[in-house]
C-alpha atoms as a PDB file:
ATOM      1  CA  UNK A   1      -4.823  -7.487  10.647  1.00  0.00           C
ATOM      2  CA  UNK A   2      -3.813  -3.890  11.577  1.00  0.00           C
ATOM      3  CA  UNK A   3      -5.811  -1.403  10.844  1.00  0.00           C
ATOM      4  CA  UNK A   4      -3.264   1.268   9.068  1.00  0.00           C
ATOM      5  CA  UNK A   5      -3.291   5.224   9.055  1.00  0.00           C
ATOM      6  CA  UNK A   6      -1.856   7.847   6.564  1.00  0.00           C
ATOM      7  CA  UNK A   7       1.015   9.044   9.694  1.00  0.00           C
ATOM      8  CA  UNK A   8       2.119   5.608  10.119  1.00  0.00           C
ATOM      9  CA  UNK A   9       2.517   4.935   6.583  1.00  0.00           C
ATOM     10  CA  UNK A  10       4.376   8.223   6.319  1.00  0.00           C
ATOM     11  CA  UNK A  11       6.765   6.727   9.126  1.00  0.00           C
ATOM     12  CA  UNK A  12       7.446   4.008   7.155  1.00  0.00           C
ATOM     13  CA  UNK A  13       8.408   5.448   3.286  1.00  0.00           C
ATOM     14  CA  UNK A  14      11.126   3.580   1.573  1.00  0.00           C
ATOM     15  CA  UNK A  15      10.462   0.202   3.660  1.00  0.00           C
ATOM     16  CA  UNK A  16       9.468  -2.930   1.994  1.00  0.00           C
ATOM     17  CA  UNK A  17       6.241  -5.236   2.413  1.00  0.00           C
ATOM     18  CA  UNK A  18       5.986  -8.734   0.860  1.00  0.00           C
ATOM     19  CA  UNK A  19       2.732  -9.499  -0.806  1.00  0.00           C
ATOM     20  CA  UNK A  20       1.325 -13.007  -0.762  1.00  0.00           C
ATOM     21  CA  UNK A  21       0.443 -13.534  -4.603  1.00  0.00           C
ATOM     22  CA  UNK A  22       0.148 -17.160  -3.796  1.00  0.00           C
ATOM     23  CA  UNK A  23       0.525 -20.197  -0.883  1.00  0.00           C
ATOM     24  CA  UNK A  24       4.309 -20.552  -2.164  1.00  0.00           C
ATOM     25  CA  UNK A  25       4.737 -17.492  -4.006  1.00  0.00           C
ATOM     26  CA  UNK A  26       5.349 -13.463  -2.482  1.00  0.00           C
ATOM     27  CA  UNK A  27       6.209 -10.170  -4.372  1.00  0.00           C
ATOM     28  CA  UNK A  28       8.137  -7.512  -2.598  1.00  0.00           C
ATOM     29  CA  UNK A  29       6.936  -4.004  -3.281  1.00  0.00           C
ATOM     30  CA  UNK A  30       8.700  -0.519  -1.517  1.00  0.00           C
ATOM     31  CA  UNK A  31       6.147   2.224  -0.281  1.00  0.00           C
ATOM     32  CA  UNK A  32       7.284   5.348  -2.409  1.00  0.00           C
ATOM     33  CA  UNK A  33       4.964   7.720  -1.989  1.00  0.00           C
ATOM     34  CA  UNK A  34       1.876   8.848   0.533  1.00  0.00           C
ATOM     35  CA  UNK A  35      -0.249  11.936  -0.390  1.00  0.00           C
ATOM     36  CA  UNK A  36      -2.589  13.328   1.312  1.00  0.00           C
ATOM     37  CA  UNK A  37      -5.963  14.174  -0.712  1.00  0.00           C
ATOM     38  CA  UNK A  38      -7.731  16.753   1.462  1.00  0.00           C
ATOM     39  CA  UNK A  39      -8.483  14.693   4.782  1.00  0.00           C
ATOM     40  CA  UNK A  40     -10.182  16.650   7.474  1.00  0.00           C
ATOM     41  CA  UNK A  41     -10.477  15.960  10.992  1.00  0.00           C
ATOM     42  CA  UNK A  42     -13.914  13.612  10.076  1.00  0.00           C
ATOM     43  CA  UNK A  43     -12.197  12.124   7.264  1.00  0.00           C
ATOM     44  CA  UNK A  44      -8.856  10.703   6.418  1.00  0.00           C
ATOM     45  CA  UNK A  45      -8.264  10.676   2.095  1.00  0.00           C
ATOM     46  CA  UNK A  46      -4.608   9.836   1.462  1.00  0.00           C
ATOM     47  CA  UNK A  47      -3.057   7.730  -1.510  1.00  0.00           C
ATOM     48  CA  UNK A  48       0.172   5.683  -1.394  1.00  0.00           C
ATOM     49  CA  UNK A  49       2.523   4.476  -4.295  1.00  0.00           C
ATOM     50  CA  UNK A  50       4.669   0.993  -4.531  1.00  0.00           C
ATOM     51  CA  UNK A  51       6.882   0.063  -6.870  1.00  0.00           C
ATOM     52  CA  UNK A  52       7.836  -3.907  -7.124  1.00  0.00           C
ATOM     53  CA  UNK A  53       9.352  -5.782  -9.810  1.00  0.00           C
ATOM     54  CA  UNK A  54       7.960  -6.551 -13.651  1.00  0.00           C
ATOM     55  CA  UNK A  55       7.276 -10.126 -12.949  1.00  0.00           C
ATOM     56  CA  UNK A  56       5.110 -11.216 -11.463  1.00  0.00           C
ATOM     57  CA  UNK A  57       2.631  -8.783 -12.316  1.00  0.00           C
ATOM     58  CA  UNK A  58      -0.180  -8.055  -9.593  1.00  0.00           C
ATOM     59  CA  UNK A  59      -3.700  -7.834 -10.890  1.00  0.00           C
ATOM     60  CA  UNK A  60      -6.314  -5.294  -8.980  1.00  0.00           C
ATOM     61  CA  UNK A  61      -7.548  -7.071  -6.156  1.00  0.00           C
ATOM     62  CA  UNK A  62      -7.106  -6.760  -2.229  1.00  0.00           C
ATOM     63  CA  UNK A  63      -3.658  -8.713  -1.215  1.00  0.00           C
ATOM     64  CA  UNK A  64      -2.314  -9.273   2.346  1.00  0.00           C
ATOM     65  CA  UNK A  65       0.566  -7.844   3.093  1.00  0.00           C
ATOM     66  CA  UNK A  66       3.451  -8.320   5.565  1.00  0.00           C
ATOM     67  CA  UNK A  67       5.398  -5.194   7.031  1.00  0.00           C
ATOM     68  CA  UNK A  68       8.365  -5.222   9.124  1.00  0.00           C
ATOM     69  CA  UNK A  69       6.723  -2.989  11.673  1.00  0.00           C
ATOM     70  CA  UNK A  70       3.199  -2.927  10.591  1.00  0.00           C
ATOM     71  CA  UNK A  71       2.802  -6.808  10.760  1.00  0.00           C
ATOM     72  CA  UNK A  72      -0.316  -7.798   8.574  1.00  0.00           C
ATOM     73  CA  UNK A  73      -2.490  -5.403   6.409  1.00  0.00           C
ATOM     74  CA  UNK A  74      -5.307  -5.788   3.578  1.00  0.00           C
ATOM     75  CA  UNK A  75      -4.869  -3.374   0.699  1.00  0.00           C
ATOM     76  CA  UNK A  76      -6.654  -3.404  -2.549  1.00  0.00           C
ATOM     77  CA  UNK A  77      -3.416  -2.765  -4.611  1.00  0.00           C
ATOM     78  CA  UNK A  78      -4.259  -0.794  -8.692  1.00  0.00           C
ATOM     79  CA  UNK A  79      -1.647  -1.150 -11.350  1.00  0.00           C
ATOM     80  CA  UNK A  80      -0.895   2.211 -12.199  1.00  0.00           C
ATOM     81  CA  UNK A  81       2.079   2.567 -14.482  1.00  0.00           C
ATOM     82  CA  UNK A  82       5.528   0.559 -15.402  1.00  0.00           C
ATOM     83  CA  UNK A  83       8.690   1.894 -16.909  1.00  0.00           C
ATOM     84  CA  UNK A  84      11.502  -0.195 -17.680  1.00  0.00           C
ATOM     85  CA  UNK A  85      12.414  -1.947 -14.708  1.00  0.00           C
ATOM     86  CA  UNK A  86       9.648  -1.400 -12.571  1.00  0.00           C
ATOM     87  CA  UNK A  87       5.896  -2.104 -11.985  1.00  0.00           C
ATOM     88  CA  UNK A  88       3.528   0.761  -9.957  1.00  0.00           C
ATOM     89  CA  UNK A  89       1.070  -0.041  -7.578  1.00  0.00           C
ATOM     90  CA  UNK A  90      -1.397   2.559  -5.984  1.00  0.00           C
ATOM     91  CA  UNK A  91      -4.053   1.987  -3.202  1.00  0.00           C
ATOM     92  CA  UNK A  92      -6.594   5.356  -2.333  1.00  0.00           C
ATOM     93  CA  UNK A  93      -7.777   5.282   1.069  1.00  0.00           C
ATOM     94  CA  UNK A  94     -11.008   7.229   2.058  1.00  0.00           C
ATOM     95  CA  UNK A  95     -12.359   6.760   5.263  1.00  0.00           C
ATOM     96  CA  UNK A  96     -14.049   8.684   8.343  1.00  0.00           C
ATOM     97  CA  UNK A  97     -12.113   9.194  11.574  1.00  0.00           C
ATOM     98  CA  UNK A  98     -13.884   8.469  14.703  1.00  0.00           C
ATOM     99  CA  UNK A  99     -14.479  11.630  16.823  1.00  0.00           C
ATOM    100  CA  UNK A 100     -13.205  10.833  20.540  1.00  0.00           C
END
């Protein structure tokens, strides 16, 4: 699993990951948003948006994802919000940054 970073998932806006919701079964959801939420130098706070499909809906719970360039990534994935032919997905990152 990569460890991922607000920059790279800037770099990679509009790009699609494919969520395992099962052993036969994946979801694909496009990164729409990243916003940063007052990260210092110690600390990195960003959010990030997806929006997938209706159906299957995801429940709140950490999935693994698979990125194009990324390769494999845990997020813990929030239903946020759906309009009428799409389902939103939100994951809030708040960590520290280790000081070199």
């Amino acid at each position: 699993m990569h460890e991922i970073s607000e920059s790279l998932l800037r770099e990679n806006l509009n790009t699609h990951f494919l969520v395992s919701v099962s052993d036969a079964e994946t979801v694909e959801l496009e990164l729409i948003e990243c916003n940063d939420l007052g990260s210092t130098p110690k600390q990195e706070q960003f959010s990030i948006l997806f929006r997938g499909p209706l159906q299957p809906s995801l429940q709140q719970m950490t999935y693994e994802m698979k990125h194009e360039k990324l390769g494999d990534v845990l997020i813990f994935l929030v239903p946020v919000r759906k309009d009428a032919g799409s389902m939103y997905y939100e994951a809030v990152f708040n960590r520290f940054v280790e000081q070199n």
